[in-house]
PDB file of N, CA and C in Angstrom:
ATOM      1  N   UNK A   1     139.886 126.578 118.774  1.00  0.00           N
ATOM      2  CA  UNK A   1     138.623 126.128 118.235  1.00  0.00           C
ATOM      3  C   UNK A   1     137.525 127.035 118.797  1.00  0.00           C
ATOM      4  N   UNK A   2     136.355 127.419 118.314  1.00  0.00           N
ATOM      5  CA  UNK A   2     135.818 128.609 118.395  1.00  0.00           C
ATOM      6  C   UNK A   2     134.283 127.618 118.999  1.00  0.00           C
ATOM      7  N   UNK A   3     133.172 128.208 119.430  1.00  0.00           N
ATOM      8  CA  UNK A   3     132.380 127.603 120.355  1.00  0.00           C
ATOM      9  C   UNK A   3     131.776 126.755 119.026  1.00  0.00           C
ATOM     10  N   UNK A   4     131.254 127.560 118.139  1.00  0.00           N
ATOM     11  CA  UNK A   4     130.263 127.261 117.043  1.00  0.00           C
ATOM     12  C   UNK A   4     131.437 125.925 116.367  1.00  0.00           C
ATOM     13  N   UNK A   5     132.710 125.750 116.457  1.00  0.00           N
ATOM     14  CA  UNK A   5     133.009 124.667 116.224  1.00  0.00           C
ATOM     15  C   UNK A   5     132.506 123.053 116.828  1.00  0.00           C
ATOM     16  N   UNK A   6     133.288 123.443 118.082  1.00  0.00           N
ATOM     17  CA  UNK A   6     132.676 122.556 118.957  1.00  0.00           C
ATOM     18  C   UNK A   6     131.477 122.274 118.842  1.00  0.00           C
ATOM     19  N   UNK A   7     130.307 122.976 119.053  1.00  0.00           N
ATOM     20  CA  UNK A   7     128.754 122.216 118.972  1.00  0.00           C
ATOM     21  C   UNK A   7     128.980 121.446 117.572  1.00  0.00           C
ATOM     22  N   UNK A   8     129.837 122.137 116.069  1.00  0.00           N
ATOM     23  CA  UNK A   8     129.224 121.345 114.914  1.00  0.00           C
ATOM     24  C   UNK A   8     130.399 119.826 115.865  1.00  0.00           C
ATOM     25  N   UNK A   9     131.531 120.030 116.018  1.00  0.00           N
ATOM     26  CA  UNK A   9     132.353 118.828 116.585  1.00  0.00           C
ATOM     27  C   UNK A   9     131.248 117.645 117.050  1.00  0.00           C
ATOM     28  N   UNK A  10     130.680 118.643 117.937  1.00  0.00           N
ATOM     29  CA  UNK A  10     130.172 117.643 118.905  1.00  0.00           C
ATOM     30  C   UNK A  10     129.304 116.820 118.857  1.00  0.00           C
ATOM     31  N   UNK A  11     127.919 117.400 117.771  1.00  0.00           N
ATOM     32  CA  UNK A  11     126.820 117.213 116.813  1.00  0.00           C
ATOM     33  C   UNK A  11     127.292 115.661 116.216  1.00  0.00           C
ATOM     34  N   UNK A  12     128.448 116.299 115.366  1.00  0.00           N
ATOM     35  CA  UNK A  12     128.942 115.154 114.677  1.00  0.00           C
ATOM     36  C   UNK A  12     129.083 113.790 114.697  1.00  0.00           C
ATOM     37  N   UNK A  13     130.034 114.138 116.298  1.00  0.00           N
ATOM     38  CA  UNK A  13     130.419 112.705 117.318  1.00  0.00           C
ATOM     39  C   UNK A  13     129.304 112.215 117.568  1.00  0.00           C
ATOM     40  N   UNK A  14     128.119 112.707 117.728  1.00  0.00           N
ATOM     41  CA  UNK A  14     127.090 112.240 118.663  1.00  0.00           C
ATOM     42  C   UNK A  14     125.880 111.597 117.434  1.00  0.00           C
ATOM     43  N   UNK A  15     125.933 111.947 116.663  1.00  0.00           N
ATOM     44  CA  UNK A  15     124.995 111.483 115.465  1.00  0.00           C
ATOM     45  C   UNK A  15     125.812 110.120 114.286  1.00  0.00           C
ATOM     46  N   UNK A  16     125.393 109.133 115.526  1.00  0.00           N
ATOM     47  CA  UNK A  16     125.891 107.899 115.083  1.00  0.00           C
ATOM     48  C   UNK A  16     125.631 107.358 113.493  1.00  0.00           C
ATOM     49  N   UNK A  17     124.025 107.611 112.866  1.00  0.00           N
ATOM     50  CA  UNK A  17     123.773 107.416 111.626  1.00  0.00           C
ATOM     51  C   UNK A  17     123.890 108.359 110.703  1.00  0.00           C
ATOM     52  N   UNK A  18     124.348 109.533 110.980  1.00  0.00           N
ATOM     53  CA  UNK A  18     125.209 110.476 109.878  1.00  0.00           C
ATOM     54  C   UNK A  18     123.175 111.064 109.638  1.00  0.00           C
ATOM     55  N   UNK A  19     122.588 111.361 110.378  1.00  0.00           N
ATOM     56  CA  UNK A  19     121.417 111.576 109.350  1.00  0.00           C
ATOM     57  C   UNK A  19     121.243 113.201 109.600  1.00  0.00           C
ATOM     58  N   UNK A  20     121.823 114.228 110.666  1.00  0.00           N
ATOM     59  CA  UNK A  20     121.828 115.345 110.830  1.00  0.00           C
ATOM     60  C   UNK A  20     121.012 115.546 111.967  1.00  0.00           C
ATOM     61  N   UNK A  21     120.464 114.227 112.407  1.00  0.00           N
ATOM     62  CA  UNK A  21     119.618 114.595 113.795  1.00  0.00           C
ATOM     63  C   UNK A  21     120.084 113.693 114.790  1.00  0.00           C
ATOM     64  N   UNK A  22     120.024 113.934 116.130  1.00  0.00           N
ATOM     65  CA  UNK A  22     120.523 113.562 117.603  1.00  0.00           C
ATOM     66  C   UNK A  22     118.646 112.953 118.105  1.00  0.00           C
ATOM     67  N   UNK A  23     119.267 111.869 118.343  1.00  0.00           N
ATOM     68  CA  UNK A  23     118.294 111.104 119.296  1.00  0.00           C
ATOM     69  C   UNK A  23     118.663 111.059 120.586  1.00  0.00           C
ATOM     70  N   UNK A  24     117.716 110.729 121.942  1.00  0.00           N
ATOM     71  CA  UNK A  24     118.065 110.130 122.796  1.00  0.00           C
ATOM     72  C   UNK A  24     119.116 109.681 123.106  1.00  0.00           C
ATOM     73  N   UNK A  25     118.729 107.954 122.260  1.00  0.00           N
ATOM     74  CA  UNK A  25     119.425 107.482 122.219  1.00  0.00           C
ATOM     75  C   UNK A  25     120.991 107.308 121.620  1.00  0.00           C
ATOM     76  N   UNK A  26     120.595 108.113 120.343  1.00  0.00           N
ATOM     77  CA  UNK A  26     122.361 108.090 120.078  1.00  0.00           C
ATOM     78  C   UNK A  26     123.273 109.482 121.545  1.00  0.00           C
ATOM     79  N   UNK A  27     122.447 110.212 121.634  1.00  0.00           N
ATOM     80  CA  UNK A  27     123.352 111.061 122.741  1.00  0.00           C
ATOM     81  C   UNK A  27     123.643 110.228 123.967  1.00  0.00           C
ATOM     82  N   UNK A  28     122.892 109.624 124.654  1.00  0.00           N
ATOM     83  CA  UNK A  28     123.125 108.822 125.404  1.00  0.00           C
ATOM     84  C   UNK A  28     124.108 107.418 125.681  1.00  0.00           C
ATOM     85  N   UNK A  29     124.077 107.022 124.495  1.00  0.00           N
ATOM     86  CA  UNK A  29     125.109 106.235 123.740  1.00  0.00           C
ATOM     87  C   UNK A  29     126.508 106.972 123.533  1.00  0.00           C
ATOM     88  N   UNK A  30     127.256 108.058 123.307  1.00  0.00           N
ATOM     89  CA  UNK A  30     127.942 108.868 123.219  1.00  0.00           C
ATOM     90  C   UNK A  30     128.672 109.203 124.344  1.00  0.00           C
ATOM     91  N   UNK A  31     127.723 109.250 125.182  1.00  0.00           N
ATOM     92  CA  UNK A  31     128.198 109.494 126.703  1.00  0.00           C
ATOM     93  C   UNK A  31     128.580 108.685 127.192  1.00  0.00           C
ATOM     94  N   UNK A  32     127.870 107.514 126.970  1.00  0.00           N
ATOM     95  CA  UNK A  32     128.649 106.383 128.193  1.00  0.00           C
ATOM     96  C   UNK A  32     129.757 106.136 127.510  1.00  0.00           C
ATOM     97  N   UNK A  33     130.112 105.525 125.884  1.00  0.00           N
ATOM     98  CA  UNK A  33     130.680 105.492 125.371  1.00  0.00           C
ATOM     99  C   UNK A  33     132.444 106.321 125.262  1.00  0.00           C
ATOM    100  N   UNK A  34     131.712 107.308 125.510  1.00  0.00           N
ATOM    101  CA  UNK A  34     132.874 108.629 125.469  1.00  0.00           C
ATOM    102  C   UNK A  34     133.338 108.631 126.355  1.00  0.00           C
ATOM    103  N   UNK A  35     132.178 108.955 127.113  1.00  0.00           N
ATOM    104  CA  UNK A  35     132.636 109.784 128.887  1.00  0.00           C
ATOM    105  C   UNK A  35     132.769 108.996 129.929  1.00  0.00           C
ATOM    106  N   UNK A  36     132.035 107.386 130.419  1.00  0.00           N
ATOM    107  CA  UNK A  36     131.903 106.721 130.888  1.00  0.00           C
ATOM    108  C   UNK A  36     133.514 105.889 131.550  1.00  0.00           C
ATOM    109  N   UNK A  37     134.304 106.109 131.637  1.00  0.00           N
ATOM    110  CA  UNK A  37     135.854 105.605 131.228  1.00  0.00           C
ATOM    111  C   UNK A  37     135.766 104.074 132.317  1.00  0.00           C
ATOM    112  N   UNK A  38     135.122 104.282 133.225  1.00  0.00           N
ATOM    113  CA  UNK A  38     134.900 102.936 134.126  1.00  0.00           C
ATOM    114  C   UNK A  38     134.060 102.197 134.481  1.00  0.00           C
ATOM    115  N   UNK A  39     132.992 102.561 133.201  1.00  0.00           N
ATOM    116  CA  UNK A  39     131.952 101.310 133.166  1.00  0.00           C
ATOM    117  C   UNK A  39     131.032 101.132 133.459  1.00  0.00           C
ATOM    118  N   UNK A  40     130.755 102.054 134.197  1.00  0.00           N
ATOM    119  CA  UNK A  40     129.499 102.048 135.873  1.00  0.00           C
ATOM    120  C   UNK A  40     128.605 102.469 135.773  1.00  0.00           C
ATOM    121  N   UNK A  41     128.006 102.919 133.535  1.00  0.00           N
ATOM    122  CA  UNK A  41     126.857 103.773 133.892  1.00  0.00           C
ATOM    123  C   UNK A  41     126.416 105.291 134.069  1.00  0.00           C
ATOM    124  N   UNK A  42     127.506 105.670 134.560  1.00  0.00           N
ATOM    125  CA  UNK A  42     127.924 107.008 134.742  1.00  0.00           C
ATOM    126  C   UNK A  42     129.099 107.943 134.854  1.00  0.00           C
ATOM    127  N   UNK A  43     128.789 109.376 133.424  1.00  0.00           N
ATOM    128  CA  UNK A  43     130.078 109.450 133.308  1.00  0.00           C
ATOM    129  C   UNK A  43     130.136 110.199 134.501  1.00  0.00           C
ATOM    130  N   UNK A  44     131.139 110.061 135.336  1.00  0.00           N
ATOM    131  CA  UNK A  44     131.629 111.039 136.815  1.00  0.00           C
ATOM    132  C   UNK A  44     132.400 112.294 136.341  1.00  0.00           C
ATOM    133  N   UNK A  45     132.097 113.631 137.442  1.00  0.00           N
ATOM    134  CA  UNK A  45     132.664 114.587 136.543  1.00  0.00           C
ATOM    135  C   UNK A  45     134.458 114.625 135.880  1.00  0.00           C
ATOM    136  N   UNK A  46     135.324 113.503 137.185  1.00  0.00           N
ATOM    137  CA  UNK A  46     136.672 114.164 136.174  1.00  0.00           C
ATOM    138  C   UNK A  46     136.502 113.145 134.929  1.00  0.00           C
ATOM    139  N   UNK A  47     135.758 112.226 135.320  1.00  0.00           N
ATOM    140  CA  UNK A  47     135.862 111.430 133.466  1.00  0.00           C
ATOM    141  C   UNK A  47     135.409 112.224 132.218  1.00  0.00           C
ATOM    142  N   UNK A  48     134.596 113.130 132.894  1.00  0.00           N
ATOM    143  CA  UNK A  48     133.411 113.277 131.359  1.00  0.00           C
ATOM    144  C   UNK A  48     134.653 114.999 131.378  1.00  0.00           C
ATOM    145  N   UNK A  49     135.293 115.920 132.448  1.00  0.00           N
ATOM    146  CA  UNK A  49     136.092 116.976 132.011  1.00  0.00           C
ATOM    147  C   UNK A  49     137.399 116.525 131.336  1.00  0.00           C
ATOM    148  N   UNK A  50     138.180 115.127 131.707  1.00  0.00           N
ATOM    149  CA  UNK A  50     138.723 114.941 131.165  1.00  0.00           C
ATOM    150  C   UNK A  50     138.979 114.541 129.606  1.00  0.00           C
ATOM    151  N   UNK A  51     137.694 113.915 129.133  1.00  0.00           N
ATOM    152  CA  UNK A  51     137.271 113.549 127.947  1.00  0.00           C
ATOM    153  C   UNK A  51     137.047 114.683 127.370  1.00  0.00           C
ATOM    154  N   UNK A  52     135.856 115.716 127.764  1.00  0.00           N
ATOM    155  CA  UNK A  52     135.672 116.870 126.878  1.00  0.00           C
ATOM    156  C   UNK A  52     136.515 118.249 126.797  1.00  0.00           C
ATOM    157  N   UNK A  53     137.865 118.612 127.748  1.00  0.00           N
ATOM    158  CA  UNK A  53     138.661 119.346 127.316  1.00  0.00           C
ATOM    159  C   UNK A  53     139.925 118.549 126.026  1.00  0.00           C
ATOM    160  N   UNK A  54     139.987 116.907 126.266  1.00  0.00           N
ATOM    161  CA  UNK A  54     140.993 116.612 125.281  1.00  0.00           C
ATOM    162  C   UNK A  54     140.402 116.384 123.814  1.00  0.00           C
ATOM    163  N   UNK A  55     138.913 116.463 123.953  1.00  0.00           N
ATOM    164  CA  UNK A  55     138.109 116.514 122.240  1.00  0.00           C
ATOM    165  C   UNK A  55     138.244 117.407 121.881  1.00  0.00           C
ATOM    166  N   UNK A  56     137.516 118.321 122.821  1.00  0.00           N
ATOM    167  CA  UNK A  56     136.795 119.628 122.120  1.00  0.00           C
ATOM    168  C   UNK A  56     137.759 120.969 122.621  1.00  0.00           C
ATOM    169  N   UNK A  57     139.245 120.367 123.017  1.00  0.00           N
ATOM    170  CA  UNK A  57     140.452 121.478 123.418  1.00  0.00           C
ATOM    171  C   UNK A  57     139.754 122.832 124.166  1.00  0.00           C
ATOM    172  N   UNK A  58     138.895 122.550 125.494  1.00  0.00           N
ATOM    173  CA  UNK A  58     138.232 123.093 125.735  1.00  0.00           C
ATOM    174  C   UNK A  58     138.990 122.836 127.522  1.00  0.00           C
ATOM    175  N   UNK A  59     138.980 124.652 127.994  1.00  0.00           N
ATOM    176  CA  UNK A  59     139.592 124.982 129.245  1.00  0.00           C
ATOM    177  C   UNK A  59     138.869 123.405 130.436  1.00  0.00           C
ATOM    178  N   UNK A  60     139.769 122.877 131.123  1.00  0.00           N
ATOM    179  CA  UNK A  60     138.935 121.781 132.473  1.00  0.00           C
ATOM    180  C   UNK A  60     138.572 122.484 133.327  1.00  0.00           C
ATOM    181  N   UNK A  61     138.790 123.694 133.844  1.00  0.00           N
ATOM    182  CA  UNK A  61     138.001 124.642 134.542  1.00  0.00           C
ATOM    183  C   UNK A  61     136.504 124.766 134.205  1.00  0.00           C
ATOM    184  N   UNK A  62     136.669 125.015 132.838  1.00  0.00           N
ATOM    185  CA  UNK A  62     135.028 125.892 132.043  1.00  0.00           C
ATOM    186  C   UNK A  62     134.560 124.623 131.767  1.00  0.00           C
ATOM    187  N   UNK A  63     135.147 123.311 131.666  1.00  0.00           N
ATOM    188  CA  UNK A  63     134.303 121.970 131.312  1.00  0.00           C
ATOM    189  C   UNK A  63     134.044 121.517 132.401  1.00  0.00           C
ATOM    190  N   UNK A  64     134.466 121.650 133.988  1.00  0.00           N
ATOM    191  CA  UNK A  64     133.749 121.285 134.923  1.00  0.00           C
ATOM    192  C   UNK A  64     132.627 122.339 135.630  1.00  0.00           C
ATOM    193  N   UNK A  65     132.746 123.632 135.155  1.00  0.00           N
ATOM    194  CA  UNK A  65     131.452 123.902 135.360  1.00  0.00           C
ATOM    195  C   UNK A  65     130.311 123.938 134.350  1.00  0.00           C
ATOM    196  N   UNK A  66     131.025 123.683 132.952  1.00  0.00           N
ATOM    197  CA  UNK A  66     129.992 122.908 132.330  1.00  0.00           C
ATOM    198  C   UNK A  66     128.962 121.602 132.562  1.00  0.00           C
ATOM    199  N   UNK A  67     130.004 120.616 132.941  1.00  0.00           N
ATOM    200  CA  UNK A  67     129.651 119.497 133.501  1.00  0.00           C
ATOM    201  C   UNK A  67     128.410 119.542 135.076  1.00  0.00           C
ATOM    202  N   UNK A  68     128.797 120.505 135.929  1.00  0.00           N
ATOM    203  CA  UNK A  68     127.840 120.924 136.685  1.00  0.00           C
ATOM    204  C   UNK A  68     126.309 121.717 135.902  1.00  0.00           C
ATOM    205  N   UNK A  69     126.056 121.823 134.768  1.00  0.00           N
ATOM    206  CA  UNK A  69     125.442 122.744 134.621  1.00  0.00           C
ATOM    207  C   UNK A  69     124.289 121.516 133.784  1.00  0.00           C
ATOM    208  N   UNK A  70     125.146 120.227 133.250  1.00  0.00           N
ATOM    209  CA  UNK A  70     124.418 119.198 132.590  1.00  0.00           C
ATOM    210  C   UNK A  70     123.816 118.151 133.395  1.00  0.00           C
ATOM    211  N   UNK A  71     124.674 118.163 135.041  1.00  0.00           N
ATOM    212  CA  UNK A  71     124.602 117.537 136.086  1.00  0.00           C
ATOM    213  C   UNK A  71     123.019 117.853 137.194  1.00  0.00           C
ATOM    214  N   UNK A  72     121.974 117.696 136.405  1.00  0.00           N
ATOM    215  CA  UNK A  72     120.692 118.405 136.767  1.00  0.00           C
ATOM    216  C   UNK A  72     120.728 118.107 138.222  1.00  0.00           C
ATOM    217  N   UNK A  73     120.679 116.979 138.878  1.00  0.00           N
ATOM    218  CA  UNK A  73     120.574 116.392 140.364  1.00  0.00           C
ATOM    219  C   UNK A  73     121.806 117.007 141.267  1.00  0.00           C
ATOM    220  N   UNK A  74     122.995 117.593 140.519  1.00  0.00           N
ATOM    221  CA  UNK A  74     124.207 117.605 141.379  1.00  0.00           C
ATOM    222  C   UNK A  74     125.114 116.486 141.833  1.00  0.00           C
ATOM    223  N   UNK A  75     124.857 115.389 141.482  1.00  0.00           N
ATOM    224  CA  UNK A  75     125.560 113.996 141.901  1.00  0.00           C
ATOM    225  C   UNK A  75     126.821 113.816 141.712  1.00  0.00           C
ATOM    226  N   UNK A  76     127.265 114.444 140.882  1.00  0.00           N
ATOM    227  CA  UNK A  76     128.730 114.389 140.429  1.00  0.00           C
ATOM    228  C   UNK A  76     128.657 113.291 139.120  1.00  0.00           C
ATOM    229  N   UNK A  77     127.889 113.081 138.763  1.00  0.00           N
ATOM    230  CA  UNK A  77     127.561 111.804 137.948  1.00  0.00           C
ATOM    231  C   UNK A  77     126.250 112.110 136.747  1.00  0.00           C
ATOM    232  N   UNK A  78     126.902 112.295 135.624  1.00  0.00           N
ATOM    233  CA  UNK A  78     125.849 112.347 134.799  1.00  0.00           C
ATOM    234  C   UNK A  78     125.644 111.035 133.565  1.00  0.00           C
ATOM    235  N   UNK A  79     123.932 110.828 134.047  1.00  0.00           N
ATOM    236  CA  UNK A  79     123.093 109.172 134.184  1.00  0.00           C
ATOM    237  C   UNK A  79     122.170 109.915 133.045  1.00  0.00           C
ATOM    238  N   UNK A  80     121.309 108.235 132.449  1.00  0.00           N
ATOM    239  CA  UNK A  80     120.380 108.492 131.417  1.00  0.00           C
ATOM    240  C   UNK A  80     119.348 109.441 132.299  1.00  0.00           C
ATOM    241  N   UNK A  81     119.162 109.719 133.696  1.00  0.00           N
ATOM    242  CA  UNK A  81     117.806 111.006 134.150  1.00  0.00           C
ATOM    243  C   UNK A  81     118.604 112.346 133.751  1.00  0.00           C
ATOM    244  N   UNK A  82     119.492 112.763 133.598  1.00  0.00           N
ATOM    245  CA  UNK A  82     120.522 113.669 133.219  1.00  0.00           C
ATOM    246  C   UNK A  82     120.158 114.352 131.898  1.00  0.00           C
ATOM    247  N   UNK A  83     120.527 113.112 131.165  1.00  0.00           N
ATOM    248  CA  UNK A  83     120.775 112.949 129.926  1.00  0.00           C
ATOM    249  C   UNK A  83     118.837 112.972 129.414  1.00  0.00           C
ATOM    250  N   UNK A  84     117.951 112.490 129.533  1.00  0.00           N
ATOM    251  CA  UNK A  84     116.863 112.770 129.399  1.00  0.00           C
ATOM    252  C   UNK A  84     116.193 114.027 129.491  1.00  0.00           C
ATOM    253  N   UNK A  85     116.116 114.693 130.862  1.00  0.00           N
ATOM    254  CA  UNK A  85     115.829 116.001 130.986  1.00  0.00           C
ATOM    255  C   UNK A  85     117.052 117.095 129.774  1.00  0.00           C
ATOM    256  N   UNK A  86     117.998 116.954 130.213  1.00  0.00           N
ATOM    257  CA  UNK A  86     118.781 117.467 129.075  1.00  0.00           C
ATOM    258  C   UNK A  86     118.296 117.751 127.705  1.00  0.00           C
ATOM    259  N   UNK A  87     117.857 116.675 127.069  1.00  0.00           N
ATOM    260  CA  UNK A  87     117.704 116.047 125.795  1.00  0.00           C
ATOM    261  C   UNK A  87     115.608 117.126 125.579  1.00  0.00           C
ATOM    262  N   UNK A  88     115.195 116.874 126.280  1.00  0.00           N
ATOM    263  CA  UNK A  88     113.926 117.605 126.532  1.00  0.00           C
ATOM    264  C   UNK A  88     113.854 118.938 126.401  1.00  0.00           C
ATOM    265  N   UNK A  89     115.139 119.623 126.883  1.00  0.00           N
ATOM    266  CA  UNK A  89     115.401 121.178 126.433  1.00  0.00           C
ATOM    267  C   UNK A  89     116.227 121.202 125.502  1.00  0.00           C
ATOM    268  N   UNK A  90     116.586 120.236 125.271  1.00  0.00           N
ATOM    269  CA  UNK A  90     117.349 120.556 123.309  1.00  0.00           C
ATOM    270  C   UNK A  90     116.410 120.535 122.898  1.00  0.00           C
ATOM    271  N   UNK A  91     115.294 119.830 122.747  1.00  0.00           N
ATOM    272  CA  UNK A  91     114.135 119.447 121.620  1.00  0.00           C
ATOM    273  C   UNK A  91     113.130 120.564 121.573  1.00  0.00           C
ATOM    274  N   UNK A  92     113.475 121.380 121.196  1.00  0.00           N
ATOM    275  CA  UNK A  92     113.040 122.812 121.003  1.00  0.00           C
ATOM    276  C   UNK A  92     111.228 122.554 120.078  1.00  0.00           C
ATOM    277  N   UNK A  93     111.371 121.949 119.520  1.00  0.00           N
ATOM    278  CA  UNK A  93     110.212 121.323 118.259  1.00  0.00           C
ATOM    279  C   UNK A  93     109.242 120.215 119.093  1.00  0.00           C
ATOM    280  N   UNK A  94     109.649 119.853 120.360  1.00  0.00           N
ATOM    281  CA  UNK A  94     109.177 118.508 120.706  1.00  0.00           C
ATOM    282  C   UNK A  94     108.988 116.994 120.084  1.00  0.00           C
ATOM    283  N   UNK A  95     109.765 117.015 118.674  1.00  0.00           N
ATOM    284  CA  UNK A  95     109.798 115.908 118.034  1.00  0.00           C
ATOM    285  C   UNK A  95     110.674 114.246 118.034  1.00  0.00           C
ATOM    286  N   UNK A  96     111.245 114.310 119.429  1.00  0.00           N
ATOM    287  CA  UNK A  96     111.748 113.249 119.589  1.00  0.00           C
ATOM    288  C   UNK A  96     113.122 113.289 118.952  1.00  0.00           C
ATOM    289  N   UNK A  97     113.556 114.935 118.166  1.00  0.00           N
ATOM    290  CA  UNK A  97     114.764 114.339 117.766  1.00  0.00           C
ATOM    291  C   UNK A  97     115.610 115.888 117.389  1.00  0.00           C
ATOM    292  N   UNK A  98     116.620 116.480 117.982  1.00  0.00           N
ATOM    293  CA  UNK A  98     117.500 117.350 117.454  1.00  0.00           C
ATOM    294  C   UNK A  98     118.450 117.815 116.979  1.00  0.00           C
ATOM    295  N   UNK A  99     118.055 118.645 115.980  1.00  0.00           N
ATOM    296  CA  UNK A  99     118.760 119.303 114.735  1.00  0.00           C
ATOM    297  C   UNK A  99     119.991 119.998 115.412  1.00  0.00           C
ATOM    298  N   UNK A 100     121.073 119.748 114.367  1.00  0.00           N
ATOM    299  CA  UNK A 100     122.243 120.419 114.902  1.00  0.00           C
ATOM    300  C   UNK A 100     121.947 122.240 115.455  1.00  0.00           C
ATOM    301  N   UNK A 101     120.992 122.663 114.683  1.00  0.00           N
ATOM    302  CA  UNK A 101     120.778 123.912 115.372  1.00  0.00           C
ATOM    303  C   UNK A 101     120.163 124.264 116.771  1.00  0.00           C
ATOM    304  N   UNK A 102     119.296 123.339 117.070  1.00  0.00           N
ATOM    305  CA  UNK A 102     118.615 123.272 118.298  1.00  0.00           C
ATOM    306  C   UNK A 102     119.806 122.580 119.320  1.00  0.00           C
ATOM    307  N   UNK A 103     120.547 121.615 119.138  1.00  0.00           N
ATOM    308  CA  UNK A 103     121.879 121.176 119.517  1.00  0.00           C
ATOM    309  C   UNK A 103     122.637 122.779 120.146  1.00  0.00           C
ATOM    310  N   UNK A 104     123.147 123.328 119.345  1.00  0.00           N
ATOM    311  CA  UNK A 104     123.696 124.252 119.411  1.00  0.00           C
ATOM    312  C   UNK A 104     123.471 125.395 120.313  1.00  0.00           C
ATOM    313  N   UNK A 105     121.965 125.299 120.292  1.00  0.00           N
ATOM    314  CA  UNK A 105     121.303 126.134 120.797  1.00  0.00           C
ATOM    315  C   UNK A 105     121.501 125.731 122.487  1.00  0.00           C
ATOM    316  N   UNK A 106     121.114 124.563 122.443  1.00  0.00           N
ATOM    317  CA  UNK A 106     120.954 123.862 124.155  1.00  0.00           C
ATOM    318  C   UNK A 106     122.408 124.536 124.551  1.00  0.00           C
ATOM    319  N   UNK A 107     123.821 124.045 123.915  1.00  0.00           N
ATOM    320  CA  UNK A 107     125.220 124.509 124.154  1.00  0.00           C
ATOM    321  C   UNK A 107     125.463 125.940 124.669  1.00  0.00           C
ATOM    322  N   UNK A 108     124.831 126.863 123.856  1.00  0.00           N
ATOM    323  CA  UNK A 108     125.534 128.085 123.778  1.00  0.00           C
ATOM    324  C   UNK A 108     124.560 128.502 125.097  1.00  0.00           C
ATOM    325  N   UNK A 109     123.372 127.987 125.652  1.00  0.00           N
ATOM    326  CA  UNK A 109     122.576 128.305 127.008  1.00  0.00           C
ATOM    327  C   UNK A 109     123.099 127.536 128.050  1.00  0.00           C
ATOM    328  N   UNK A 110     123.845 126.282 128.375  1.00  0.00           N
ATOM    329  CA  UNK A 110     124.510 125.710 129.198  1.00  0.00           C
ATOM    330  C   UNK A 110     125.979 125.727 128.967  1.00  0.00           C
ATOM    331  N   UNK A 111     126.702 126.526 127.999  1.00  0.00           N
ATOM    332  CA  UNK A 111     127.974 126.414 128.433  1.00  0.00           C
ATOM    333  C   UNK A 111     128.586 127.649 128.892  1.00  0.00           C
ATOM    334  N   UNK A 112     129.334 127.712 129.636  1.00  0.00           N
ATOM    335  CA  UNK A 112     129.561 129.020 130.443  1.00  0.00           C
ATOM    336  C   UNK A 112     130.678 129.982 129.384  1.00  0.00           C
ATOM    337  N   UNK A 113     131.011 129.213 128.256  1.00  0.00           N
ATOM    338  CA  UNK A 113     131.813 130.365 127.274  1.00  0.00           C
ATOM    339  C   UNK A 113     131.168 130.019 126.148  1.00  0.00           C
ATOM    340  N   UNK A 114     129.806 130.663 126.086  1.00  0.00           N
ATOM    341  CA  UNK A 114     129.449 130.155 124.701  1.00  0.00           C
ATOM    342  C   UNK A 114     130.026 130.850 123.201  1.00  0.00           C
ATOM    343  N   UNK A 115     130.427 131.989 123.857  1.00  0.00           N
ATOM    344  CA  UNK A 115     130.754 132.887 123.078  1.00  0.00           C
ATOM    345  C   UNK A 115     132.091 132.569 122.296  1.00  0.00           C
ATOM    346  N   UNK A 116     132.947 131.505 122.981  1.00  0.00           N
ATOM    347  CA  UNK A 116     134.035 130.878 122.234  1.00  0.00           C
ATOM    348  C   UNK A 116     135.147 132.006 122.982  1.00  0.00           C
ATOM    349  N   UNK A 117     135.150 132.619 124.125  1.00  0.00           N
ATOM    350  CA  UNK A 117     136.103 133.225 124.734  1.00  0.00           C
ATOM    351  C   UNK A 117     137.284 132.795 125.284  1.00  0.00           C
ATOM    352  N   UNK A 118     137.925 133.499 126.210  1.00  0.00           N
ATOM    353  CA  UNK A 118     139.202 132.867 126.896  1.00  0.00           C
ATOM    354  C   UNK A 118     139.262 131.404 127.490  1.00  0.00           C
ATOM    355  N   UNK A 119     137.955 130.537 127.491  1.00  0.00           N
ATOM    356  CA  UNK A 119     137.723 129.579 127.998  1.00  0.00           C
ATOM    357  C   UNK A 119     138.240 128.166 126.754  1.00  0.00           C
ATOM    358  N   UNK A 120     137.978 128.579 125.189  1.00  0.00           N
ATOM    359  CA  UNK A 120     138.581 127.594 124.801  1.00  0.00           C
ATOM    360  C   UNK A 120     139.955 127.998 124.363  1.00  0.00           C
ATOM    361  N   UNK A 121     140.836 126.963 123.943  1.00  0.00           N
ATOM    362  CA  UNK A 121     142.203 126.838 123.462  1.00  0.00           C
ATOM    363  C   UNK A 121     142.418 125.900 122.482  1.00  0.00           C
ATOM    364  N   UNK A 122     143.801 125.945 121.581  1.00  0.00           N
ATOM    365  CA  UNK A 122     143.950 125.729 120.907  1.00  0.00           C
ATOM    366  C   UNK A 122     143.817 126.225 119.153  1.00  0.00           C
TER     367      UNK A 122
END
């Protein structure tokens, strides 16, 4: 699967009302949902590498230093302050809401193979 897959993959999963734009709240929702595996609020990093190399067939090496890179505080734990600041540099427009391209965009600047290199498989 090639990088530009994954972001549309991921876009997808995360845009609960099918409308082509990512809120807050639906990303945030996604995460706990997805990544969250024990409930607590926060996905911890092997929950959220384990979840996003078996979606997005993406190396657990390159998804835990992904996961460090979304992990703004370093906690090992990425929380709605995470997920907020995050969400603030997707929103390229400042409009409260982002387009799969601005999506994409946030990805290919925080993921360490954006380029779709030796890092994904499958």
């Amino acid at each position: 699967m090639s990088f530009t897959d994954i972001a549309r993959l991921v876009a997808a999963n995360v845009d609960q009302d099918h409308d082509g734009n990512l809120t807050l709240t639906e990303i945030y929702n996604s995460l706990i949902t997805r990544f969250d595996h024990d409930g607590d609020g926060c996905a911890e990093k092997q929950e959220f590498v384990k979840q996003w190399s078996h979606d997005y067939h993406d190396n657990p090496h390159v998804s835990g230093i992904f996961f460090d890179h979304l992990d703004l505080d370093q906690d090992g734990c990425l929380t709605q302050t995470d997920i907020d600041f995050n969400f603030r540099a997707m929103d390229a427009h400042g409009d409260h809401s982002v387009t799969e391209a601005e999506f994409a965009s946030f990805l290919s600047a925080v993921h360490p193979s954006s380029t779709g290199g030796s890092s994904v498989v499958g």
